[in-house]
PDB file of N, CA and C in Angstrom:
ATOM      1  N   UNK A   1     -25.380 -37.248 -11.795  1.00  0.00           N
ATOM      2  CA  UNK A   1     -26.587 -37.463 -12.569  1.00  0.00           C
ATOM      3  C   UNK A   1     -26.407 -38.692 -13.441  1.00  0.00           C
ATOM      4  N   UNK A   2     -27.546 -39.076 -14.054  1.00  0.00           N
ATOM      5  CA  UNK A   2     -27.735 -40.837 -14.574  1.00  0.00           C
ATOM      6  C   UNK A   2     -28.255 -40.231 -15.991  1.00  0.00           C
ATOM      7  N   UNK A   3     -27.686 -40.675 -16.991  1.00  0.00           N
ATOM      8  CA  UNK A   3     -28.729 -40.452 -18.045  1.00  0.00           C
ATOM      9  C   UNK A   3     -28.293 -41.807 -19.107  1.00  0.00           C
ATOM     10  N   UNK A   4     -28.998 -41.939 -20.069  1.00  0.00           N
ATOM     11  CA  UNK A   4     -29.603 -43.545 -20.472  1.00  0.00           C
ATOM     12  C   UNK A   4     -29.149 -43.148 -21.646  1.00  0.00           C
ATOM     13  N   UNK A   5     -28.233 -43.866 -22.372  1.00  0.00           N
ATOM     14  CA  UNK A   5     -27.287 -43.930 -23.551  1.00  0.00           C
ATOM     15  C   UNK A   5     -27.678 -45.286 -24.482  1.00  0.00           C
ATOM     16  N   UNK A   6     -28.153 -44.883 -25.377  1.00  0.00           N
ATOM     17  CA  UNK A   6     -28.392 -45.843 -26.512  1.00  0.00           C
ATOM     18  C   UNK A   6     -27.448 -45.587 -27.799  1.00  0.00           C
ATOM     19  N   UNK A   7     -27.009 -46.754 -27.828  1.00  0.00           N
ATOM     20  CA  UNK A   7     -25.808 -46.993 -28.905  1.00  0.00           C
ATOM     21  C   UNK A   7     -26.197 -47.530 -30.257  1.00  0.00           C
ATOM     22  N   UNK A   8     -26.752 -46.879 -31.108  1.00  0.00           N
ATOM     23  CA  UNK A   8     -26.923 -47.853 -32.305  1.00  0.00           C
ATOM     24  C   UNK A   8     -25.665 -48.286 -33.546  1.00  0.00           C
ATOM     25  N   UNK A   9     -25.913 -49.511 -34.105  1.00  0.00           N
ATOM     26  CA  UNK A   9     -25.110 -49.764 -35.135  1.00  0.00           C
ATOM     27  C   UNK A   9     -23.361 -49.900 -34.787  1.00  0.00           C
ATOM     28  N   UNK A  10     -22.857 -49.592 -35.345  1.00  0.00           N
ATOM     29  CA  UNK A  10     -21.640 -49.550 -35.184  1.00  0.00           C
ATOM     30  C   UNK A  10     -20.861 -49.114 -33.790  1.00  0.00           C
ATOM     31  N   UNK A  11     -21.443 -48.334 -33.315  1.00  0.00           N
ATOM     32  CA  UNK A  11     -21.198 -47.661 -31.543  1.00  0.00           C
ATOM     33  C   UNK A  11     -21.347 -48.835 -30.535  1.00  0.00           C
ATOM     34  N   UNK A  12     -22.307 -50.008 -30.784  1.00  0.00           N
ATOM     35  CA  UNK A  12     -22.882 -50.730 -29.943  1.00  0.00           C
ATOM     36  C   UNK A  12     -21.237 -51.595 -29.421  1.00  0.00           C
ATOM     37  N   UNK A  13     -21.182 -51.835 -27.969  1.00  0.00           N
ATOM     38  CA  UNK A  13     -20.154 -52.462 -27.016  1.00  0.00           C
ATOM     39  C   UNK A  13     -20.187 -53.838 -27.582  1.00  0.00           C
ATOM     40  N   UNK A  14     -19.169 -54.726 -27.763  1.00  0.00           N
ATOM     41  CA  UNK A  14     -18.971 -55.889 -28.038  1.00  0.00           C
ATOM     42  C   UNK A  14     -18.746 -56.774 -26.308  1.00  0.00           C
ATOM     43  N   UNK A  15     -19.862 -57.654 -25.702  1.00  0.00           N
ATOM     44  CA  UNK A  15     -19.131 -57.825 -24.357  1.00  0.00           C
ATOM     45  C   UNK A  15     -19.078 -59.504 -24.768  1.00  0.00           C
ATOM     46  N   UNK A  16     -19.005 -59.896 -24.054  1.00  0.00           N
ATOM     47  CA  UNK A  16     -19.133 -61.779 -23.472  1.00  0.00           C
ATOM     48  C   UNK A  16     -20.621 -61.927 -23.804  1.00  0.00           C
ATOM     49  N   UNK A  17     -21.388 -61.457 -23.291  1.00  0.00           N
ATOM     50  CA  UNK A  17     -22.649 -61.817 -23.298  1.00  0.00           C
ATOM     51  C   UNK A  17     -23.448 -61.185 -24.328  1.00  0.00           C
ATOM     52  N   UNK A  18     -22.957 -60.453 -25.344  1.00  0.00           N
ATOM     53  CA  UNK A  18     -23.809 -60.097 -26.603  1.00  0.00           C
ATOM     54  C   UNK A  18     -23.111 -58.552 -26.905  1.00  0.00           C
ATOM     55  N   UNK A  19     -23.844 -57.865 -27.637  1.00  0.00           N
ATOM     56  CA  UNK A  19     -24.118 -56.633 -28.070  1.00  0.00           C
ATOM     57  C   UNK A  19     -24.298 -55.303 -26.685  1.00  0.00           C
ATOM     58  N   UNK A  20     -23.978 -54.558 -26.382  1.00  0.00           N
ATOM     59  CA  UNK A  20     -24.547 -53.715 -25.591  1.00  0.00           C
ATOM     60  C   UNK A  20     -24.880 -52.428 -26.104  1.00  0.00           C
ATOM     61  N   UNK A  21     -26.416 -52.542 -25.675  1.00  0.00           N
ATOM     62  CA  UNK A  21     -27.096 -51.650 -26.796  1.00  0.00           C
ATOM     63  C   UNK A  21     -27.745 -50.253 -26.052  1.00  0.00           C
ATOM     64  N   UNK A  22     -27.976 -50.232 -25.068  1.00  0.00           N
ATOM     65  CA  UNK A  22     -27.872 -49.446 -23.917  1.00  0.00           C
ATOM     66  C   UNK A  22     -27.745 -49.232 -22.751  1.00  0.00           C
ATOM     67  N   UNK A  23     -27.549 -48.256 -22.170  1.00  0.00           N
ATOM     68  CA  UNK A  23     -25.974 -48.339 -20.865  1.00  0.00           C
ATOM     69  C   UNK A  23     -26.747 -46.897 -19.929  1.00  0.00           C
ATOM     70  N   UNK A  24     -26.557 -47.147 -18.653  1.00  0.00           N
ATOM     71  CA  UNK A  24     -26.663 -46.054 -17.594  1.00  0.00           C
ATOM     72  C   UNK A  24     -25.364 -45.374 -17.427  1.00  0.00           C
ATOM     73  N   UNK A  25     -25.170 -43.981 -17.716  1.00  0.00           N
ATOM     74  CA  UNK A  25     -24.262 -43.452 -17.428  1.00  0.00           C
ATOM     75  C   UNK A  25     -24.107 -42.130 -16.395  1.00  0.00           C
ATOM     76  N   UNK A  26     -23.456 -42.269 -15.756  1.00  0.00           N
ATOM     77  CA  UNK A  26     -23.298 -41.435 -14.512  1.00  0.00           C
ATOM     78  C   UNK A  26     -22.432 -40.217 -14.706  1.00  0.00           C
ATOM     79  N   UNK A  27     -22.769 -39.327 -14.393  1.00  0.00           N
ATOM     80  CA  UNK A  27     -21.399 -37.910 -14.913  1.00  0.00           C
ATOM     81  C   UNK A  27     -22.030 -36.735 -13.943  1.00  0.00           C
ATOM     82  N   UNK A  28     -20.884 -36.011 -13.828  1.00  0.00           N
ATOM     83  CA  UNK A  28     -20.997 -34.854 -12.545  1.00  0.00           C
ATOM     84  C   UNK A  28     -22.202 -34.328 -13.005  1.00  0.00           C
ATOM     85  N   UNK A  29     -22.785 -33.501 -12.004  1.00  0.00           N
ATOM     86  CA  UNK A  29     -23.558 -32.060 -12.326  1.00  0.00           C
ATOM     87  C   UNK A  29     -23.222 -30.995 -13.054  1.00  0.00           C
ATOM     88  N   UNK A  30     -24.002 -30.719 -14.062  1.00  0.00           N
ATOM     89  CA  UNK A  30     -24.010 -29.986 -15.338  1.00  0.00           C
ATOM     90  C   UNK A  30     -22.824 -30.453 -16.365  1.00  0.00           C
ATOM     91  N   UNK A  31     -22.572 -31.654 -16.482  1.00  0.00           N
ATOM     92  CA  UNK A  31     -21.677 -32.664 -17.215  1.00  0.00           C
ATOM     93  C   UNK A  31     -22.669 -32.235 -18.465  1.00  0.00           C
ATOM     94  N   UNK A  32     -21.939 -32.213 -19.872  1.00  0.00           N
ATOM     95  CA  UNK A  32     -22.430 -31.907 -21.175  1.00  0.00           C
ATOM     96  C   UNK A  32     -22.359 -33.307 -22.108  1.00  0.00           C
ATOM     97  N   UNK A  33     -23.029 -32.943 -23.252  1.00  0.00           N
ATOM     98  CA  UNK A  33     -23.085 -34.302 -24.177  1.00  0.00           C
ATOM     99  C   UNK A  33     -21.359 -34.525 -24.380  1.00  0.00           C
ATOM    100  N   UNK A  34     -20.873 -33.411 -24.967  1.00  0.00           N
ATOM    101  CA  UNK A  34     -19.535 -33.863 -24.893  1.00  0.00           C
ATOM    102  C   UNK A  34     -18.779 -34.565 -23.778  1.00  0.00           C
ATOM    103  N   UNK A  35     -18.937 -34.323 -22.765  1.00  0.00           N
ATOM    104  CA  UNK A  35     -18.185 -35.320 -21.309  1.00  0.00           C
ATOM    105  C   UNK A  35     -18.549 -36.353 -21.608  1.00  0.00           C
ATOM    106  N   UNK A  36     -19.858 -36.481 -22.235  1.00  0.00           N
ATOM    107  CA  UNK A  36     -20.205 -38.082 -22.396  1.00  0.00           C
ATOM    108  C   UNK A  36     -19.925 -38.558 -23.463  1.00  0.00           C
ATOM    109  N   UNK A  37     -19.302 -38.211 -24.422  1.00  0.00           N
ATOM    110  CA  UNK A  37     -18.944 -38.360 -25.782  1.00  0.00           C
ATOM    111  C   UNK A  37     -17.252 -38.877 -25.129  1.00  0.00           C
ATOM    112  N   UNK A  38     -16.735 -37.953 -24.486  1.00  0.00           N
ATOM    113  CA  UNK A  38     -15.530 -38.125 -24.247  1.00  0.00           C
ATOM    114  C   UNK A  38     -15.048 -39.227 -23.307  1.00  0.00           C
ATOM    115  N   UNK A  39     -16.353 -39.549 -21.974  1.00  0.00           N
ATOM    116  CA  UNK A  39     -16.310 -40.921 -21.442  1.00  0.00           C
ATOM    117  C   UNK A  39     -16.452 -42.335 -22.784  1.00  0.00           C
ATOM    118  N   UNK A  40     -17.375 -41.879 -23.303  1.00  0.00           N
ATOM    119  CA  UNK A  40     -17.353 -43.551 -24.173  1.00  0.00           C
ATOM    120  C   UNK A  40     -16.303 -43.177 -25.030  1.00  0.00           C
ATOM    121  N   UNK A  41     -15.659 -42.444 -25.214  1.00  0.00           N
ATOM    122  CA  UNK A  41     -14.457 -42.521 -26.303  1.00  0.00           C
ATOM    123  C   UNK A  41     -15.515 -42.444 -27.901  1.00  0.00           C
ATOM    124  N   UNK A  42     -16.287 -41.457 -28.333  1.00  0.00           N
ATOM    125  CA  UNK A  42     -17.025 -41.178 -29.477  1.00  0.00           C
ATOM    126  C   UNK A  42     -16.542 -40.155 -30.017  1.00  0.00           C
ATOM    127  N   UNK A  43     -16.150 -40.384 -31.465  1.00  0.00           N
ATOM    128  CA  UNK A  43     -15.708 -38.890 -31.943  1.00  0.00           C
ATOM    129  C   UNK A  43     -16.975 -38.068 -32.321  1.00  0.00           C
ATOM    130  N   UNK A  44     -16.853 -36.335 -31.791  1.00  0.00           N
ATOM    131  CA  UNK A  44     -17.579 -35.876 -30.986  1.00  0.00           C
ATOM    132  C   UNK A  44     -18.312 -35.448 -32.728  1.00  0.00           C
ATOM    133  N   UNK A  45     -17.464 -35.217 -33.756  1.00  0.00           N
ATOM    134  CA  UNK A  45     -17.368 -34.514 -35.054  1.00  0.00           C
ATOM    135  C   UNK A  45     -18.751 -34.449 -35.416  1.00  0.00           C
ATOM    136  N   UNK A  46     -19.395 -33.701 -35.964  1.00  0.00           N
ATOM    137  CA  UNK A  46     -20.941 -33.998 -36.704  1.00  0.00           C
ATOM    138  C   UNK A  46     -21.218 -34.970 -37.945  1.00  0.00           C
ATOM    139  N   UNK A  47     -20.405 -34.441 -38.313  1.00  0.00           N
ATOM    140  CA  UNK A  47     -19.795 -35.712 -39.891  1.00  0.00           C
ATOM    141  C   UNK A  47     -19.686 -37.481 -39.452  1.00  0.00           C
ATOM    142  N   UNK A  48     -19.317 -37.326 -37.903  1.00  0.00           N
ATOM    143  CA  UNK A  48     -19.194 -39.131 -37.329  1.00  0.00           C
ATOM    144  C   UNK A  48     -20.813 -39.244 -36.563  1.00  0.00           C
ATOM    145  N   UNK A  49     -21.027 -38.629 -36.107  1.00  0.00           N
ATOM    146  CA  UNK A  49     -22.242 -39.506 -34.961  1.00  0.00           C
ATOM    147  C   UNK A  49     -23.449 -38.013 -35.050  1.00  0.00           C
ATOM    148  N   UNK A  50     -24.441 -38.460 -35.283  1.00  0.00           N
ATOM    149  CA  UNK A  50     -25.732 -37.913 -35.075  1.00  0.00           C
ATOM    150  C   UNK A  50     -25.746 -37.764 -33.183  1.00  0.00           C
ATOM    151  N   UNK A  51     -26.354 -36.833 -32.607  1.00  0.00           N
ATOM    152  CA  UNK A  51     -26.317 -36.436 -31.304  1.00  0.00           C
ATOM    153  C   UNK A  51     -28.117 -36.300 -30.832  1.00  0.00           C
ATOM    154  N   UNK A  52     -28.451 -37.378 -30.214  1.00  0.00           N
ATOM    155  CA  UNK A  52     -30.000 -36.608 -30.318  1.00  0.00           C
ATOM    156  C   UNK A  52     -29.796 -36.963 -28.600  1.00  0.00           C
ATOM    157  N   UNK A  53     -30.732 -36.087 -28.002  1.00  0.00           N
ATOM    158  CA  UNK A  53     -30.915 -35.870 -26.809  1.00  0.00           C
ATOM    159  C   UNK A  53     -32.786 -35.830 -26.168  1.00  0.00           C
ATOM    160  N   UNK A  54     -32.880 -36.796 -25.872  1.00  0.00           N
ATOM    161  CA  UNK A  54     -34.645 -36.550 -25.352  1.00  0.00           C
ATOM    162  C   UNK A  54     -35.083 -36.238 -26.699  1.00  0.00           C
ATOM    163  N   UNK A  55     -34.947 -36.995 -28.241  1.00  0.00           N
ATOM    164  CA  UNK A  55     -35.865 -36.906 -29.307  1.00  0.00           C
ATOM    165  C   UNK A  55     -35.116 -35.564 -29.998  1.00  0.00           C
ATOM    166  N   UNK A  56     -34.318 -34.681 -29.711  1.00  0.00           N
ATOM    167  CA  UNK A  56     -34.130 -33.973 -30.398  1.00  0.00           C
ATOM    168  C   UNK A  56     -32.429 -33.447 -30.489  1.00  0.00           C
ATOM    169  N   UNK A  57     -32.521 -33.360 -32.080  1.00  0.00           N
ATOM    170  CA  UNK A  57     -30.919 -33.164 -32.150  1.00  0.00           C
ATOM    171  C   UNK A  57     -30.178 -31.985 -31.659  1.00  0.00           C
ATOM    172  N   UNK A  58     -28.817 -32.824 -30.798  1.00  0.00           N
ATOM    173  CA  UNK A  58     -28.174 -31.815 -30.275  1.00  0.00           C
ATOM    174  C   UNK A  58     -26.435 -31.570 -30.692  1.00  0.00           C
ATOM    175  N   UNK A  59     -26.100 -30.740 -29.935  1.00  0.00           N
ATOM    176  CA  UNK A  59     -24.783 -30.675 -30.519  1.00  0.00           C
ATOM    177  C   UNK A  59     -23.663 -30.852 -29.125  1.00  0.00           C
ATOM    178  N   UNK A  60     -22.462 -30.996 -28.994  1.00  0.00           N
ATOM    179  CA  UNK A  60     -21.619 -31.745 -27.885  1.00  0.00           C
ATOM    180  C   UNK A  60     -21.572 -31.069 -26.777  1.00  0.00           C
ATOM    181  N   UNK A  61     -22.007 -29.193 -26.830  1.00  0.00           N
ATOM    182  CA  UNK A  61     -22.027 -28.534 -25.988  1.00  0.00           C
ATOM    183  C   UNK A  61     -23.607 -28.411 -24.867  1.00  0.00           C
ATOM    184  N   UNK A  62     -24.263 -29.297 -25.679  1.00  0.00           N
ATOM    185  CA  UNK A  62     -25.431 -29.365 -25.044  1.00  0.00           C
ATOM    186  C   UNK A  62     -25.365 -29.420 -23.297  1.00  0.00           C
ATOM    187  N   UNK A  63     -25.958 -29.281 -22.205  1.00  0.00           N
ATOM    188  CA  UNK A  63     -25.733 -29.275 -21.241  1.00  0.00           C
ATOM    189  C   UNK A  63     -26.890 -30.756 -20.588  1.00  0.00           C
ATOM    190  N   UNK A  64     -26.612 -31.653 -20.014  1.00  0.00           N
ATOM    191  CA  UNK A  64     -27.287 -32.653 -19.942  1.00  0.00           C
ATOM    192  C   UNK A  64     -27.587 -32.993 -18.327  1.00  0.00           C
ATOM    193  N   UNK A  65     -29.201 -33.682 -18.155  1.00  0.00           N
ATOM    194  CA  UNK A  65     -29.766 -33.605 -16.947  1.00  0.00           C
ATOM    195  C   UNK A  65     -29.965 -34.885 -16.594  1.00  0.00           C
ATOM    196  N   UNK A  66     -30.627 -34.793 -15.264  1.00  0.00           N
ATOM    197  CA  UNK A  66     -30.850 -36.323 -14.893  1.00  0.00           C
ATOM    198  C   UNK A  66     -32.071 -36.792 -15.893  1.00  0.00           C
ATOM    199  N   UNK A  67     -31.571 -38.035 -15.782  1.00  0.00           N
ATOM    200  CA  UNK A  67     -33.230 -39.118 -17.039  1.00  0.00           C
ATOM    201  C   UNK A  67     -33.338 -38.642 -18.300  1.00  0.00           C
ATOM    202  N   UNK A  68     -31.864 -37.845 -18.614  1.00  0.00           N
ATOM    203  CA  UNK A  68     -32.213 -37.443 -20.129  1.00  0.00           C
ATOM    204  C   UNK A  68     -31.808 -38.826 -20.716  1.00  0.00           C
ATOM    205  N   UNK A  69     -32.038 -38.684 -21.984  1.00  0.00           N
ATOM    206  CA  UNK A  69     -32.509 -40.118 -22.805  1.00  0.00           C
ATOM    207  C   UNK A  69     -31.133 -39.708 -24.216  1.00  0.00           C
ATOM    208  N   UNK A  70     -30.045 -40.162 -24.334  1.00  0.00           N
ATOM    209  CA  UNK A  70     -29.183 -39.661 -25.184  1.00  0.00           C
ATOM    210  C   UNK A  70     -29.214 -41.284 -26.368  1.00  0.00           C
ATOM    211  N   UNK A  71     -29.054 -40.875 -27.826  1.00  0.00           N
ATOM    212  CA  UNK A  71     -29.285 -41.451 -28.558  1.00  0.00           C
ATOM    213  C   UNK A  71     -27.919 -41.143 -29.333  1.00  0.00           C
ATOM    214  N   UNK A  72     -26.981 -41.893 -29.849  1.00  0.00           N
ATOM    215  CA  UNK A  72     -25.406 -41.984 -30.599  1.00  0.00           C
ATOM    216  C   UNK A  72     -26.161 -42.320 -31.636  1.00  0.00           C
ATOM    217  N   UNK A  73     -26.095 -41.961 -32.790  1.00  0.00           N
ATOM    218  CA  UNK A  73     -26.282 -42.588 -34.440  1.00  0.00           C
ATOM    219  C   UNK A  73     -24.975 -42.821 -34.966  1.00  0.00           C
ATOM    220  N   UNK A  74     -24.259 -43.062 -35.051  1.00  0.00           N
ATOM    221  CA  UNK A  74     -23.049 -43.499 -36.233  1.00  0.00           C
ATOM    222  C   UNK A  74     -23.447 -42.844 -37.944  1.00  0.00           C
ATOM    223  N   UNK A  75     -22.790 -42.281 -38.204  1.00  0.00           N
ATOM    224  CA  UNK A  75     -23.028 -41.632 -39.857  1.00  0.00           C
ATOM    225  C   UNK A  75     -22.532 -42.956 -40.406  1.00  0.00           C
ATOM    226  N   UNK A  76     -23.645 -42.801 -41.523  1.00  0.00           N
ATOM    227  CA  UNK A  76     -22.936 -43.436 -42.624  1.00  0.00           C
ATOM    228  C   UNK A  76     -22.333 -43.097 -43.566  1.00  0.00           C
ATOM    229  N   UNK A  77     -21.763 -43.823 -44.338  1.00  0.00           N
ATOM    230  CA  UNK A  77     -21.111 -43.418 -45.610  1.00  0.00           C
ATOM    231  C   UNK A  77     -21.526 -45.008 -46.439  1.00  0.00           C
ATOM    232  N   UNK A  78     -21.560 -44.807 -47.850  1.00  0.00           N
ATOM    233  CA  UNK A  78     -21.711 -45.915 -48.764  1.00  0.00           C
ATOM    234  C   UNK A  78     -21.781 -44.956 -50.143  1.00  0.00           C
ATOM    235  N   UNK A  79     -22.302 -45.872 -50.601  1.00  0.00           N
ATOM    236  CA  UNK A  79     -21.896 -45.851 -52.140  1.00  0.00           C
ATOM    237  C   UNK A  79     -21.705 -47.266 -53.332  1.00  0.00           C
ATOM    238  N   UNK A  80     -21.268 -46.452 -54.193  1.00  0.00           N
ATOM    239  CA  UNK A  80     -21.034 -47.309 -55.122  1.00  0.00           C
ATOM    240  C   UNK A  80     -19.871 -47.278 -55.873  1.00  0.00           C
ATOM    241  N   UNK A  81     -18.605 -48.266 -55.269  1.00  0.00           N
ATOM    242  CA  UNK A  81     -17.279 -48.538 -56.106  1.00  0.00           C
ATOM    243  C   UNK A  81     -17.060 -47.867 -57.060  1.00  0.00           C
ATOM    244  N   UNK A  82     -16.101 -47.426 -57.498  1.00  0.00           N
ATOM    245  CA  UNK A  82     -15.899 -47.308 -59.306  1.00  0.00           C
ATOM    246  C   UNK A  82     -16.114 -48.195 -59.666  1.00  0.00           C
ATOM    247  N   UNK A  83     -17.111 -47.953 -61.133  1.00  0.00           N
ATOM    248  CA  UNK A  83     -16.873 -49.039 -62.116  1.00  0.00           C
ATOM    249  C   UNK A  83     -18.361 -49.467 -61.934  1.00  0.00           C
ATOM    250  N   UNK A  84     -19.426 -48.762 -60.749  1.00  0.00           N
ATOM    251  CA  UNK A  84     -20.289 -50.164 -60.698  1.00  0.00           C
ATOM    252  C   UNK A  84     -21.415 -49.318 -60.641  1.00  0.00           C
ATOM    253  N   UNK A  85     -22.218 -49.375 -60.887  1.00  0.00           N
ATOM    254  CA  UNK A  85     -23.990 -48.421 -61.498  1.00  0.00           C
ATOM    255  C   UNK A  85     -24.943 -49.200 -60.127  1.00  0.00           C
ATOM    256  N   UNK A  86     -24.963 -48.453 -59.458  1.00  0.00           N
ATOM    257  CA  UNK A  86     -26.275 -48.630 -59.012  1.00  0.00           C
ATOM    258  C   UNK A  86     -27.937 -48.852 -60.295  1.00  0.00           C
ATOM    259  N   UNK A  87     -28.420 -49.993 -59.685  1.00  0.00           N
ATOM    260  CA  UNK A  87     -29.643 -50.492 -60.325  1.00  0.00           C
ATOM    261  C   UNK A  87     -30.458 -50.251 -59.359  1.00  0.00           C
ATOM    262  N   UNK A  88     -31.381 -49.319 -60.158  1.00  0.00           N
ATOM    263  CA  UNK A  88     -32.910 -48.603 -59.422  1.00  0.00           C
ATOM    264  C   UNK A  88     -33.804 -50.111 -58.750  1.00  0.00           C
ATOM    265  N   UNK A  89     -34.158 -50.149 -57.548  1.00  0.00           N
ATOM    266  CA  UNK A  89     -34.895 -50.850 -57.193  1.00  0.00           C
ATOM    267  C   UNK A  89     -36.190 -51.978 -58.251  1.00  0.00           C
ATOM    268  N   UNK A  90     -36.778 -51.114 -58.935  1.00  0.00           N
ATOM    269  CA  UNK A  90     -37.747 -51.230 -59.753  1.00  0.00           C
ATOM    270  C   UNK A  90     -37.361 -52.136 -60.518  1.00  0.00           C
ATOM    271  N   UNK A  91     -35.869 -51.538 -61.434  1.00  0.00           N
ATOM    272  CA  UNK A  91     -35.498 -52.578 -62.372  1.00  0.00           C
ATOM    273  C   UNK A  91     -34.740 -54.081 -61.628  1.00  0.00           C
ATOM    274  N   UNK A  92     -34.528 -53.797 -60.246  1.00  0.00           N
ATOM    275  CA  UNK A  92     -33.841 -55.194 -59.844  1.00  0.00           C
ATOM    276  C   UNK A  92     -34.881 -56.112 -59.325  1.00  0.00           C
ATOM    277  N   UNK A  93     -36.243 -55.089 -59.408  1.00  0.00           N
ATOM    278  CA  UNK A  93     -37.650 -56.481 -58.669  1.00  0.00           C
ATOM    279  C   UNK A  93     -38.123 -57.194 -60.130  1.00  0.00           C
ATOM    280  N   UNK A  94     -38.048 -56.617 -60.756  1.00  0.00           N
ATOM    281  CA  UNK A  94     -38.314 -57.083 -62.046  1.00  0.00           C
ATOM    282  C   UNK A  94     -37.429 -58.510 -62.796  1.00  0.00           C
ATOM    283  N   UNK A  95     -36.231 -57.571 -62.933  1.00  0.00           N
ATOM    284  CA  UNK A  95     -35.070 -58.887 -63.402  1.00  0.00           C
ATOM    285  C   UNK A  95     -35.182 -60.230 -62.170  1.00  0.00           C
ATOM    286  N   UNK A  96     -34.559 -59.942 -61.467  1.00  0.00           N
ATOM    287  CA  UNK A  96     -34.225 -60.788 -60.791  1.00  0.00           C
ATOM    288  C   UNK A  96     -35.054 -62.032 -59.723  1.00  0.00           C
ATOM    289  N   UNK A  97     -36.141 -61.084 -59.617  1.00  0.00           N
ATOM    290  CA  UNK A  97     -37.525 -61.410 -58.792  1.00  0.00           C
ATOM    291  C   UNK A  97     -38.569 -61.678 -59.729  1.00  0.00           C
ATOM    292  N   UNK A  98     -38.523 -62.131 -60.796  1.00  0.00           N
ATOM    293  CA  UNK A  98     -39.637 -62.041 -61.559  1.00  0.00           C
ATOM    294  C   UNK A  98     -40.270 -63.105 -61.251  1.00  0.00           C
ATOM    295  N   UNK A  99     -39.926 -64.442 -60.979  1.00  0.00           N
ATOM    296  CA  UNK A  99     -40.664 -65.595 -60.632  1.00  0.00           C
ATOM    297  C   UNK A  99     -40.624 -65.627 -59.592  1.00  0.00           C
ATOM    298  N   UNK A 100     -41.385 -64.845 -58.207  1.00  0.00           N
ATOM    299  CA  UNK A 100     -41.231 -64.765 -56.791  1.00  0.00           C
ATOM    300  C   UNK A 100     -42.116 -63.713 -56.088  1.00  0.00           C
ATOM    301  N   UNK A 101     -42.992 -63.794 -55.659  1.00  0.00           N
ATOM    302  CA  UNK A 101     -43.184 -62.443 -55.075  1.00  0.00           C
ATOM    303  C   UNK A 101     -42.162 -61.953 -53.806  1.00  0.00           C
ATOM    304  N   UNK A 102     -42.001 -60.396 -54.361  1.00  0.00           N
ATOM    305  CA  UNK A 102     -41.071 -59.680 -53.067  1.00  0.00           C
ATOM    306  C   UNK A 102     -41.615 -59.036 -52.250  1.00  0.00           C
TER     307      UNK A 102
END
């Protein structure tokens, strides 16, 4: 079976010719999200990659068909350093943007 793998953000293939942002992937009959997690080398964890399958979120045991449509999200993480305050939007259009429209 063939199903259509979209890689966003950080997941995306580095080749010669750019970014690879989605990929046909081939895997036995009744092959699961995890086989395909485990072909691209994705850690499978919930905490690392969002799992959506045909629009809706799944989990690694999912069981996957032909022309399903699989979507990788990469989790994020961010923040703010020690030491450093996030500034509310509002107050940074103001200061900083004041002579400009944003």
């Amino acid at each position: 079976m063939v199903v259509t793998v979209h890689l966003h953000t950080t997941l995306q293939r580095r080749t010669p010719t750019g970014a690879l942002r989605r990929l046909q992937v081939t895997l036995p009959a009744g092959g699961t999200l995890g086989d395909l997690l485990a072909r691209l080398e994705v850690d499978p964890q919930p905490e690392a990659v969002l799992l959506v399958v045909n629009g809706r979120q799944a989990d690694a045991g999912q069981a996957l068909a032909e022309g399903d449509e699989v979507h990788l999200i990469p989790a994020l993480s961010g923040g703010a350093p020690d030491g450093v305050i996030a500034v509310p939007w509002n107050s940074l259009k103001q200061t900083q943007f004041a002579e400009r429209e944003v």
